[in-house]
C-alpha atoms as a PDB file:
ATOM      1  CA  UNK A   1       4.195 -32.307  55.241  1.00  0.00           C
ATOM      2  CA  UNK A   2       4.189 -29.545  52.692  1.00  0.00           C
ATOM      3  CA  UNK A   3       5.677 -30.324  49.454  1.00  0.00           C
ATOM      4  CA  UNK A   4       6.859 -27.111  47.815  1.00  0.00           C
ATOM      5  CA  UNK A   5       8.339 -27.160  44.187  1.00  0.00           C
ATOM      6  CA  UNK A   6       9.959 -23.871  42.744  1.00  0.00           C
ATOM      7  CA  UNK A   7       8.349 -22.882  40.073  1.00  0.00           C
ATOM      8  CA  UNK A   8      10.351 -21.674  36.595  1.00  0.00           C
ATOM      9  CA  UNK A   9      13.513 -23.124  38.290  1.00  0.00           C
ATOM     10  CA  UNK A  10      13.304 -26.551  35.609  1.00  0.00           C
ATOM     11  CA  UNK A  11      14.433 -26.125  32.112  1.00  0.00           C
ATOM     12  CA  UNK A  12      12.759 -24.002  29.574  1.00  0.00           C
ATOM     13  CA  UNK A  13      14.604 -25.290  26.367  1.00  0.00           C
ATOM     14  CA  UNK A  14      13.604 -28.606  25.097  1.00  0.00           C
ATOM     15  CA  UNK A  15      16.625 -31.040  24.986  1.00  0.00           C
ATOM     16  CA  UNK A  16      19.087 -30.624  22.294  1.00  0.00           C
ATOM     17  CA  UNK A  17      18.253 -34.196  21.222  1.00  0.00           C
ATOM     18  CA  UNK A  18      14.512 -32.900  20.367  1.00  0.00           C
ATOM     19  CA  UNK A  19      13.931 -31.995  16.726  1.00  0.00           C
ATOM     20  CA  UNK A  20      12.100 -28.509  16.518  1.00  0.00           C
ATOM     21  CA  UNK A  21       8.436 -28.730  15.988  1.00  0.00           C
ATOM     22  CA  UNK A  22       7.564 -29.085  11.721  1.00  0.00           C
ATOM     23  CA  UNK A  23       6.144 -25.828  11.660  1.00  0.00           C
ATOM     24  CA  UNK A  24       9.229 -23.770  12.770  1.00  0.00           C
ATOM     25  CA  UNK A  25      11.474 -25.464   9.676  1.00  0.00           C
ATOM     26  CA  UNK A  26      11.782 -23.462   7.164  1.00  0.00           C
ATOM     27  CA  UNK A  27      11.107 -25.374   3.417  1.00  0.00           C
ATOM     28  CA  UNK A  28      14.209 -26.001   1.090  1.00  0.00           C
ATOM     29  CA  UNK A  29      13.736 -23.801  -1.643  1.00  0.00           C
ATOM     30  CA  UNK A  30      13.097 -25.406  -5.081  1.00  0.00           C
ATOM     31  CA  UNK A  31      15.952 -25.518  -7.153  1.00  0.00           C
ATOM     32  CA  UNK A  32      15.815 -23.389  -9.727  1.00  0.00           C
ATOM     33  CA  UNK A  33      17.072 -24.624 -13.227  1.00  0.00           C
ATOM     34  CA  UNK A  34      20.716 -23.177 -14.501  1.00  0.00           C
ATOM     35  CA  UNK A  35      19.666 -21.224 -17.947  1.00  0.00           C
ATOM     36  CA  UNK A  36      20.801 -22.710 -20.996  1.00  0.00           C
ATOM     37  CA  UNK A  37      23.865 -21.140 -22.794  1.00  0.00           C
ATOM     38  CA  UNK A  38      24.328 -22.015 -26.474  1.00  0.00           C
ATOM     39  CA  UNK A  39      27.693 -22.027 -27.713  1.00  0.00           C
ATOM     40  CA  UNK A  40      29.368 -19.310 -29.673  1.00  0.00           C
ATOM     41  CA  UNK A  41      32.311 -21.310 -30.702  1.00  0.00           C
ATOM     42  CA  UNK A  42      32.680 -25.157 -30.943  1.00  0.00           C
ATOM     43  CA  UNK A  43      36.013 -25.597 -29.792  1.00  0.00           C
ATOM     44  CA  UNK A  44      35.850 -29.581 -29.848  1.00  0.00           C
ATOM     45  CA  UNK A  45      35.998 -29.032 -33.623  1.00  0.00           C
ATOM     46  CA  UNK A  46      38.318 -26.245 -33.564  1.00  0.00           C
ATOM     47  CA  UNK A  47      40.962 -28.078 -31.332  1.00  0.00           C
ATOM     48  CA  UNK A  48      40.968 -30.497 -34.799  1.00  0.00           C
ATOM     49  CA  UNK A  49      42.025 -27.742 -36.710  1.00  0.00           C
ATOM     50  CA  UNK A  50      45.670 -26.082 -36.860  1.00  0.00           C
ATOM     51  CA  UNK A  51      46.029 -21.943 -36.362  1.00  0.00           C
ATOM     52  CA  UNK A  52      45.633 -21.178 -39.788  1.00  0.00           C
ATOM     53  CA  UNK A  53      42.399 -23.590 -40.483  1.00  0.00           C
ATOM     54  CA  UNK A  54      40.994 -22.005 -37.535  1.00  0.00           C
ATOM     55  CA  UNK A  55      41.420 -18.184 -38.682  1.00  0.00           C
ATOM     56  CA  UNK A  56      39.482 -19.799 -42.352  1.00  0.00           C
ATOM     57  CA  UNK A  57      36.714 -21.057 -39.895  1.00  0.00           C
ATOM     58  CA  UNK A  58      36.415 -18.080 -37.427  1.00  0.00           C
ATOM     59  CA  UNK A  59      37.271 -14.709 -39.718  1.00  0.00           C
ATOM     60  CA  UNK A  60      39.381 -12.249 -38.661  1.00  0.00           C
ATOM     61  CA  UNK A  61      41.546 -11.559 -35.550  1.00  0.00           C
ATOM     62  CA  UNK A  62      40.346  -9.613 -33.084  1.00  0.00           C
ATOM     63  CA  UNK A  63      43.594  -7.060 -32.501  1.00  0.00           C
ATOM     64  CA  UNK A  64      46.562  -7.450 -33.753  1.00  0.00           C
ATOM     65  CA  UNK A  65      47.316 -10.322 -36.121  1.00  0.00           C
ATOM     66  CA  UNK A  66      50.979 -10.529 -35.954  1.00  0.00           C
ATOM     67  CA  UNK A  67      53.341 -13.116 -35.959  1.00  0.00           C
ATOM     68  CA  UNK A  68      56.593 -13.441 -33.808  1.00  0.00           C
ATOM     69  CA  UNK A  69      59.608 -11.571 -35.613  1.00  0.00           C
ATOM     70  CA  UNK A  70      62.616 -13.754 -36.913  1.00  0.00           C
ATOM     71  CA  UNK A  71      64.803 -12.241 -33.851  1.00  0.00           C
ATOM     72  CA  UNK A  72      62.170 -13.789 -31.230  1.00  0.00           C
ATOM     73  CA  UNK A  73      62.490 -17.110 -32.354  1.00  0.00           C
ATOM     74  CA  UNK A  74      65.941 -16.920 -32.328  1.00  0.00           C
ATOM     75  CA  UNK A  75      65.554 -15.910 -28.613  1.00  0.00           C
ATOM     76  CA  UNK A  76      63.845 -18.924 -28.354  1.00  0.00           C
ATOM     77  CA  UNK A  77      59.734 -17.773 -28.747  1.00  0.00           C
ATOM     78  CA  UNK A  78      58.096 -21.194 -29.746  1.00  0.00           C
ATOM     79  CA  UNK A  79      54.186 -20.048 -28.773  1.00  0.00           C
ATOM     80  CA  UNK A  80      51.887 -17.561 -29.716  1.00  0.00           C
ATOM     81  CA  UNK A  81      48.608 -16.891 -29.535  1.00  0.00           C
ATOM     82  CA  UNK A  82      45.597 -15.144 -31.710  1.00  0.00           C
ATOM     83  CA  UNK A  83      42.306 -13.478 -29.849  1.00  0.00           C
ATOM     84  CA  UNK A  84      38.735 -13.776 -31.627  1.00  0.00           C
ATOM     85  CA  UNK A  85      35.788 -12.496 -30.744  1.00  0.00           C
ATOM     86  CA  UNK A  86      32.007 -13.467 -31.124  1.00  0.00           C
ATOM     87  CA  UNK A  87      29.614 -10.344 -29.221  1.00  0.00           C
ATOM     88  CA  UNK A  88      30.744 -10.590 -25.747  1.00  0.00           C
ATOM     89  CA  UNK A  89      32.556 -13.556 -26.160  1.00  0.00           C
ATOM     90  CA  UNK A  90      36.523 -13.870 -26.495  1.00  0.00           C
ATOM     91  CA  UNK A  91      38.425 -17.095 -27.468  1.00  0.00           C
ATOM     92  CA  UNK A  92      41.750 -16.439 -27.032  1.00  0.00           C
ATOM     93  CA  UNK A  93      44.035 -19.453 -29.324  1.00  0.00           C
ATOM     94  CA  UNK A  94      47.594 -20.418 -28.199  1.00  0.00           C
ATOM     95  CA  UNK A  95      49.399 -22.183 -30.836  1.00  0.00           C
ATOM     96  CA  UNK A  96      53.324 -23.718 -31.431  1.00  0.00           C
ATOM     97  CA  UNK A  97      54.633 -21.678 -33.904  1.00  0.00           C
ATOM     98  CA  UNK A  98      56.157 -24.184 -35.669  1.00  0.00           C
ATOM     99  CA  UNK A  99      53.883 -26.506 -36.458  1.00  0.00           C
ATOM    100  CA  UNK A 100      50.972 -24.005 -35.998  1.00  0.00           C
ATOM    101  CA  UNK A 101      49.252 -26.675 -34.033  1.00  0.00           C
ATOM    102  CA  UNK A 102      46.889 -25.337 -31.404  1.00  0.00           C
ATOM    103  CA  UNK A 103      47.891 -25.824 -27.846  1.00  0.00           C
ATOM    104  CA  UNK A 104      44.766 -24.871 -25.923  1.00  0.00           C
ATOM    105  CA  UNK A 105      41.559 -21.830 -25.718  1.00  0.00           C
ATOM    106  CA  UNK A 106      41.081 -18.968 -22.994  1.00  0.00           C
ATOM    107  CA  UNK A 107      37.476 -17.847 -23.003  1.00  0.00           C
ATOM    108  CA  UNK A 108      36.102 -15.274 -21.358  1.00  0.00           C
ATOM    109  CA  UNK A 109      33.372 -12.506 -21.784  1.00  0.00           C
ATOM    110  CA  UNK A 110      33.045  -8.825 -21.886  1.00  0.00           C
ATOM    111  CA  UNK A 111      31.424  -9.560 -18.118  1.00  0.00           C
ATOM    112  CA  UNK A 112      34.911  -9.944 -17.180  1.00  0.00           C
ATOM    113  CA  UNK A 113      34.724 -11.845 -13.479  1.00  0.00           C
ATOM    114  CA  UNK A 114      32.098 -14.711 -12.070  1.00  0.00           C
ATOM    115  CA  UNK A 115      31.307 -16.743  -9.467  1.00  0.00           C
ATOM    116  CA  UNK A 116      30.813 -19.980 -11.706  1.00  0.00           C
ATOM    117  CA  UNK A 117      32.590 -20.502 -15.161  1.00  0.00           C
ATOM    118  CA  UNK A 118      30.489 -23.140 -16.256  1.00  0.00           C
ATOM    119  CA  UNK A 119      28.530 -20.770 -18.663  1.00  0.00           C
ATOM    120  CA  UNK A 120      32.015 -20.236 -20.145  1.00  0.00           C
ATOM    121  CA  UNK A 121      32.436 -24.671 -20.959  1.00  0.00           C
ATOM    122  CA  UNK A 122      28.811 -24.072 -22.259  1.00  0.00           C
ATOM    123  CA  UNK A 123      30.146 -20.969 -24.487  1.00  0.00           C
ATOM    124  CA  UNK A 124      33.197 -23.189 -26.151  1.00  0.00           C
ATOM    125  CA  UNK A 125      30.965 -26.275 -26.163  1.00  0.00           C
ATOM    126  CA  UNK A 126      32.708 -28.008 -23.351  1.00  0.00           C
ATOM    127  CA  UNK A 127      31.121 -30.237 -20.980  1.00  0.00           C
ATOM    128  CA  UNK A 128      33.141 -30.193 -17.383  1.00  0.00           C
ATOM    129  CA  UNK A 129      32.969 -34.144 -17.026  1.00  0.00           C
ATOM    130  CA  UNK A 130      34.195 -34.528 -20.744  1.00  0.00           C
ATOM    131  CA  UNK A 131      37.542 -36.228 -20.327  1.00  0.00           C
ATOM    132  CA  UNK A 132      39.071 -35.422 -23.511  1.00  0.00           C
ATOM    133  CA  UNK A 133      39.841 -32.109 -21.864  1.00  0.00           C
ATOM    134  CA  UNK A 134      41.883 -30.262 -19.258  1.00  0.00           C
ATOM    135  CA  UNK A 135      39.558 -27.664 -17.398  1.00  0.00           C
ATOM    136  CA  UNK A 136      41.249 -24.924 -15.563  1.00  0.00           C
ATOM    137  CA  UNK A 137      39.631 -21.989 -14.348  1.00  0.00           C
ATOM    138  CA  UNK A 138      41.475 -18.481 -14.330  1.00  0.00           C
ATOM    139  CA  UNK A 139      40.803 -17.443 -10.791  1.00  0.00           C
ATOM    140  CA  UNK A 140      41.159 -13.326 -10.091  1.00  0.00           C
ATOM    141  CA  UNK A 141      44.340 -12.764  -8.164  1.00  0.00           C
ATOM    142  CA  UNK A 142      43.418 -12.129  -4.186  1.00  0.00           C
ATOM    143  CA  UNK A 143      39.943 -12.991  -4.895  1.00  0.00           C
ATOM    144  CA  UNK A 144      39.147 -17.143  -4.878  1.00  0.00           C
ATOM    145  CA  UNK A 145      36.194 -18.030  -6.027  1.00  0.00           C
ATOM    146  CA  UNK A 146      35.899 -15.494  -8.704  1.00  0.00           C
ATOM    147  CA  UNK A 147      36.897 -16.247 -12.151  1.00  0.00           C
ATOM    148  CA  UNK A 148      38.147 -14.215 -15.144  1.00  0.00           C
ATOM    149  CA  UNK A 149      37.857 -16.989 -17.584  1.00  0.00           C
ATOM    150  CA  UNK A 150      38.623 -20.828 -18.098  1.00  0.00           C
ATOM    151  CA  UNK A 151      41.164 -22.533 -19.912  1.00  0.00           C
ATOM    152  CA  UNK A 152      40.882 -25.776 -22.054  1.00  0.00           C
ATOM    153  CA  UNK A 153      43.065 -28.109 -23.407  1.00  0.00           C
ATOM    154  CA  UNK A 154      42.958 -31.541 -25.325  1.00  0.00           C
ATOM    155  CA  UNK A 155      44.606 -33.699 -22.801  1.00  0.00           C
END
């Protein structure tokens, strides 16, 4: 009796269960460490200070430093806000107009839009775990995932 097997009729794949020999997996690559951004403006300390304590600390506004008109807070107008700037770097200060406390920072950079706006945290000397502060990004309309800038506020 003849015993004939086909040949190249079995399986060519190894089971799915089988890892892939060592040599065809590719190495993780080594993270790479984020750079260090030093802060341009320290707004823990800032957010201690009222609107017109702050202008003393940071110089002068960047734009125009006006103040609402009698007529819009009769309509009601109860915030405002004041824009400085450090190189690249804009803080942008909301404020109650009344008791000129500050109400919470925009910061953003010349750059405009990023994929990650924790160099922005590192700018206002903000740490994303700190709890003392709300963290919201500014997220470009239609585009998630890329940011225009980040807004704090003591919680």
């Amino acid at each position: 009796m003849l015993l004939l097997l086909p040949i190249g009729c079995g399986p060519t794949d190894p089971p799915l269960t089988q890892a892939p020999p060592a040599e065809a997996v590719a190495p993780a690559p080594a993270a790479t460490p984020a750079r260090a951004v030093r802060p341009v403006f320290d707004v823990p300390a800032l957010a201690r200070l009222n609107i017109d304590q702050l202008r003393t600390a940071l110089g002068p506004v960047a734009g125009p430093d006006t103040e609402p008109t009698a007529a819009e807070r009769k309509e009601g107008i109860v915030e405002w806000a004041k824009q400085f700037k450090h190189d690249t770097t804009t803080l942008r200060v909301s404020y109650d107009v009344n008791t000129r406390q500050v109400i919470d920072f925009f910061i953003t950079s010349a750059h405009g839009r990023a994929t990650n706006y924790g160099p922005w945290l590192q700018l206002a000397h903000i740490s994303p775990q700190d709890p003392r502060w709300s963290i919201e990004p500014f997220a470009m309309p239609g585009r998630p995932g890329v940011y225009l800038g980040v807004r704090v506020a003591p919680k």
